[in-house]
Protein backbone atom coordinates (compact mmCIF):
# COMPACT_ATOMS: atom_id res chain seq x y z
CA UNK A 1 69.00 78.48 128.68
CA UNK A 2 69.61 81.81 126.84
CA UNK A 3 72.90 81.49 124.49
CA UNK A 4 75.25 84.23 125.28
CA UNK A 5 75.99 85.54 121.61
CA UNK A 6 79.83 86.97 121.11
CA UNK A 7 80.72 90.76 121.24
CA UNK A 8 82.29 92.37 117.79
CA UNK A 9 85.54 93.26 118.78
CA UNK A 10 85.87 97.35 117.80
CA UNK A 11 89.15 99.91 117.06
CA UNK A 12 88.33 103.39 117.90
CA UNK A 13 91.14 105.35 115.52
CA UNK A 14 91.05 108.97 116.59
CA UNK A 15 93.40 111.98 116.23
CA UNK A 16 92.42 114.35 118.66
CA UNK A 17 90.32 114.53 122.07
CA UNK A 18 87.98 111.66 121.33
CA UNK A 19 84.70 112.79 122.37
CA UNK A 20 83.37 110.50 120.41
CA UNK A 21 85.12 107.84 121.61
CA UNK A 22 84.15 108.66 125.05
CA UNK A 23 80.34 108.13 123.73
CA UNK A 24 81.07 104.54 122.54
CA UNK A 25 82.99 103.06 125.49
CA UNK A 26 80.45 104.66 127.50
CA UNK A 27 77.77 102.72 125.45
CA UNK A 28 80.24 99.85 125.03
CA UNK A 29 79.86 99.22 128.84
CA UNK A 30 76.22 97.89 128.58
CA UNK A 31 75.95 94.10 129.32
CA UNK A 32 73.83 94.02 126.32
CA UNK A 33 75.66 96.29 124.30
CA UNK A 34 76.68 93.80 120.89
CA UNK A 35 80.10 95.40 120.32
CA UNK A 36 83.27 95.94 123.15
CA UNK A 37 85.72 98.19 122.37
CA UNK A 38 89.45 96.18 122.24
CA UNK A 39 91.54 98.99 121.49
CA UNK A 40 91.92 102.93 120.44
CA UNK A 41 94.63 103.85 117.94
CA UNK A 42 95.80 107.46 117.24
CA UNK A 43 97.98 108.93 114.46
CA UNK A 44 99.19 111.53 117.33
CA UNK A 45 100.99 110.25 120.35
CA UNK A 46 100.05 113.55 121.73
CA UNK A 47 96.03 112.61 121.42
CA UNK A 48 94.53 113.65 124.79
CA UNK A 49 92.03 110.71 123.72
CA UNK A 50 94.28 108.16 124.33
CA UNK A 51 94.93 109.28 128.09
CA UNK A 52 91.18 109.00 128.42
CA UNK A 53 90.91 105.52 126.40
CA UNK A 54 93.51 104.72 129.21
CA UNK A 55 91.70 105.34 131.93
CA UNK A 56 88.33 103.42 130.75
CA UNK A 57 90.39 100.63 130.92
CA UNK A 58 91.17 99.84 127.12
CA UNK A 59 94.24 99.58 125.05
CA UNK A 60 95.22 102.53 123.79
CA UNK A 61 98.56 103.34 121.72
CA UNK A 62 99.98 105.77 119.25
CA UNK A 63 101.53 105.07 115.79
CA UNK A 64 102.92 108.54 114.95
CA UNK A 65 102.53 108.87 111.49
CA UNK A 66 105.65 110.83 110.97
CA UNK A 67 107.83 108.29 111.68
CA UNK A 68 106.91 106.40 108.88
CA UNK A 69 108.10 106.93 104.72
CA UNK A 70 104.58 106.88 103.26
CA UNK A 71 101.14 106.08 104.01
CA UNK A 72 101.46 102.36 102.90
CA UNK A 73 104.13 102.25 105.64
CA UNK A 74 101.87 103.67 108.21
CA UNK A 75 98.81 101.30 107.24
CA UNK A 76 100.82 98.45 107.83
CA UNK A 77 101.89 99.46 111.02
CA UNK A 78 98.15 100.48 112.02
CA UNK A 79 97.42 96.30 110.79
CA UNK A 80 99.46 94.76 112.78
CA UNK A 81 98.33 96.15 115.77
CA UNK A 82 94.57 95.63 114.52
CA UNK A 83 95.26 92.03 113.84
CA UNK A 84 97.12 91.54 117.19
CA UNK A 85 94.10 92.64 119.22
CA UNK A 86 91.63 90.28 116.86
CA UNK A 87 89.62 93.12 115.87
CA UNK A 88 86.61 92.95 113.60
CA UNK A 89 85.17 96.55 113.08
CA UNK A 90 87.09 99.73 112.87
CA UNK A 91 85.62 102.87 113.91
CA UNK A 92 86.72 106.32 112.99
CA UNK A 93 86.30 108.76 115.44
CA UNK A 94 88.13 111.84 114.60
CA UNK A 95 90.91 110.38 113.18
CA UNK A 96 92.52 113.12 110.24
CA UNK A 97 94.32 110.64 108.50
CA UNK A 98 93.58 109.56 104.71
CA UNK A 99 93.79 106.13 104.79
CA UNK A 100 95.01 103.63 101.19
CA UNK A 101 92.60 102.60 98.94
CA UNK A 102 94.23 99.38 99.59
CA UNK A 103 93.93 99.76 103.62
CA UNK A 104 90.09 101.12 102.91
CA UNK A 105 89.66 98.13 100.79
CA UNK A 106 90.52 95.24 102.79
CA UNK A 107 88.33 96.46 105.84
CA UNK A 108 85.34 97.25 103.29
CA UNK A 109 82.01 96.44 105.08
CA UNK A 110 84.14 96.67 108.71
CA UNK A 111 84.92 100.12 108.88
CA UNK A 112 82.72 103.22 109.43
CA UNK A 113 82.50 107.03 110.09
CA UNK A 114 80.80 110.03 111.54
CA UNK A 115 80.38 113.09 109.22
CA UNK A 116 79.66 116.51 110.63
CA UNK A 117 76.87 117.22 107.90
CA UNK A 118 73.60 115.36 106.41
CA UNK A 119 75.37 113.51 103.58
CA UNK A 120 75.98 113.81 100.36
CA UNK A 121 75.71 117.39 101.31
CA UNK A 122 78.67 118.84 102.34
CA UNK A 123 81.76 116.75 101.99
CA UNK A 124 85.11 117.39 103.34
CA UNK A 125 85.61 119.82 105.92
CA UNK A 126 84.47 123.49 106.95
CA UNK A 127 81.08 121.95 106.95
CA UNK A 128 79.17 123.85 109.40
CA UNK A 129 80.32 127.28 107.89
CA UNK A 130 79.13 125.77 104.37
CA UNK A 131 76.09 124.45 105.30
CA UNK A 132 75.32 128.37 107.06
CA UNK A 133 76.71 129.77 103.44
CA UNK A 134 74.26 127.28 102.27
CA UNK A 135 71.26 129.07 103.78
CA UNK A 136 69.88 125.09 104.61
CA UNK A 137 67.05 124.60 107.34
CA UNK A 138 68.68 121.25 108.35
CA UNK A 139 71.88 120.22 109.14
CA UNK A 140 73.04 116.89 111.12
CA UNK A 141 75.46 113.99 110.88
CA UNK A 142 75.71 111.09 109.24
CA UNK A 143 77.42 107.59 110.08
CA UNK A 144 78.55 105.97 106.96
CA UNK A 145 80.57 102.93 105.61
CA UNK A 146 83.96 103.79 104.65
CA UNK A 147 84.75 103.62 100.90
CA UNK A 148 88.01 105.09 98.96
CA UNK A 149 85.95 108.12 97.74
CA UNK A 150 85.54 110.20 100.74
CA UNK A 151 82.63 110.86 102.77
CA UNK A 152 81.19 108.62 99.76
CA UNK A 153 79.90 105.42 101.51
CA UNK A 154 76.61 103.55 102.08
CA UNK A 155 74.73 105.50 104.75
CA UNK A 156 74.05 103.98 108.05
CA UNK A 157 72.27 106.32 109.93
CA UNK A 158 71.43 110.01 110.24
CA UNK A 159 70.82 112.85 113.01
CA UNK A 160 69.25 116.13 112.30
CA UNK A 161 69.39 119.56 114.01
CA UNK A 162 67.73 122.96 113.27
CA UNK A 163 69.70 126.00 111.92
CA UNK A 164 68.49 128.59 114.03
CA UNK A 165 68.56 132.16 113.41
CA UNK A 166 71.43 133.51 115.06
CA UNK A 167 73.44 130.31 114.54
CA UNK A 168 77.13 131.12 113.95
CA UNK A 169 79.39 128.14 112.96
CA UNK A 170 80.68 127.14 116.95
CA UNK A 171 76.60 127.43 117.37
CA UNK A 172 75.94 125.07 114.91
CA UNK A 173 78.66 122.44 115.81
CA UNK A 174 77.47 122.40 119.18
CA UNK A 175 73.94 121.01 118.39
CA UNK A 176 75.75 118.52 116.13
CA UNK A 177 77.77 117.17 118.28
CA UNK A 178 75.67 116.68 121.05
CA UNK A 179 73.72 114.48 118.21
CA UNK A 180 77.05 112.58 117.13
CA UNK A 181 76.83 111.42 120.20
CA UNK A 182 73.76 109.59 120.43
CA UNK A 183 73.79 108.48 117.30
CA UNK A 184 77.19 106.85 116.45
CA UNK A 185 76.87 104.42 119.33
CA UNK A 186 72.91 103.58 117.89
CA UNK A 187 74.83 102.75 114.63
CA UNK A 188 77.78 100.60 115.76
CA UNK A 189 74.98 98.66 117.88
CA UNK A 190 72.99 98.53 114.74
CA UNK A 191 76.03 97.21 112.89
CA UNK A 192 77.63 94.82 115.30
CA UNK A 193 74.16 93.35 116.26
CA UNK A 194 73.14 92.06 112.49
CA UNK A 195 70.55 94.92 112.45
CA UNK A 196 71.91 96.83 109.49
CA UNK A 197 73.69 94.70 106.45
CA UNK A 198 75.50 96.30 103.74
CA UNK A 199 73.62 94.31 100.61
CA UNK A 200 74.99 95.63 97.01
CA UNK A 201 76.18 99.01 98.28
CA UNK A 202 73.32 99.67 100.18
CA UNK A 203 72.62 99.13 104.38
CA UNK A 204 69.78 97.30 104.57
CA UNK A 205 67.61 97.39 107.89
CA UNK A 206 65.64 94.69 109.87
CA UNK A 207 61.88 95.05 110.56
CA UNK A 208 62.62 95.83 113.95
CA UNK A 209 65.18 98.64 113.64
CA UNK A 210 62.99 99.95 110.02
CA UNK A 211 60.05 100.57 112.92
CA UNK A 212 62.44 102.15 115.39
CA UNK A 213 64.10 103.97 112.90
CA UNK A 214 62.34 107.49 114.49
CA UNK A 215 64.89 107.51 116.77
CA UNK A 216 67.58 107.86 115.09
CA UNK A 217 66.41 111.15 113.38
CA UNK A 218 65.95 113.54 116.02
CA UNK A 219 65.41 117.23 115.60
């Protein structure tokens, strides 16, 4: 008799539309998916992401950042509804919010995010535009642990897509995010199953997912 092992409870944060989000409940919804997704947070009670959370069935609820004095304030508020709902792993999906070094640090190891660009290249924002400035022949996403530094964590996985000639930034995005897609639920599964493990700052992968690692580089 097979032991039924226990699903990592997951946050989805967002700020905007969520497509993201969409792409992880979707995957969530596998029987033998190793993660279920307990609740979606946003910054913006006006989030159309949150309708959409909504009507997959999950928790979703806004803490509108603006009503609170500072950021501490509003990381509180975001804990208490993460530790009400028992959750294990955060995942940041959109969400335009700089979170404390102190909120950052007490979920280190738990909390990851997607990054439109092949880190470390291209930090921040505006990323497509700099990566076309850049003249590169690749460009892609990344999922990463989060760490105080931005964009600066351990590196989970990667996508990559080709810059084309032609390619104008809205071009370029598109092709990424059709790969964000794919790829942040691969890494979450990675993550919540025990096949990645963050070892001295590192993410260290299995035998298994080192030989299947091909797939999570597509170009």
């Amino acid at each position: 008799m097979s032991v039924q092992k226990t699903k990592k409870r997951v946050a989805i944060l967002i700020s905007g539309r969520g497509s993201n989000m969409v792409s992880l409940i979707e995957a969530a919804r596998a029987t033998d998916y190793p993660a279920e997704i307990g609740l979606v947070l946003s910054n913006r009670p006006d989030a159309a992401g949150l309708t959409r959370a909504r009507e997959a069935g999950i928790p979703a609820h806004a803490i509108d950042h603006k009503a609170y004095p500072d950021r501490a304030a509003f990381d509180a508020a975001l804990q208490q509804e993460l530790d009400a709902a028992g959750i294990e792993l955060i995942v940041l999906a959109g969400f335009m919010r700089i979170l404390t070094d102190a909120f950052v640090e007490g979920w280190a190891g738990r909390m990851i995010n997607i990054h439109p660009s092949l880190l470390p290249l291209f930090k921040g924002t505006h990323t497509h535009e700099r990566a076309l400035e850049a003249g590169v022949r690749l460009h892609g996403c990344t999922v990463h642990y989060v760490v105080p530094e931005l964009d600066a964590g351990p590196i989970v996985a990667q996508a990559a897509v080709p810059v084309l000639p032609g390619d104008d930034a809205d071009a370029l995005a598109a092709r990424v995010i059709v790969q964000e897609h794919r790829l942040y639920p691969a890494a979450l599964a990675l993550i919540a199953g025990g096949g990645a493990v963050l070892e001295g700052g590192r993410v260290r992968l299995g035998k298994a997912e080192r030989d299947a690692g091909a797939a999570l580089l597509s170009l």
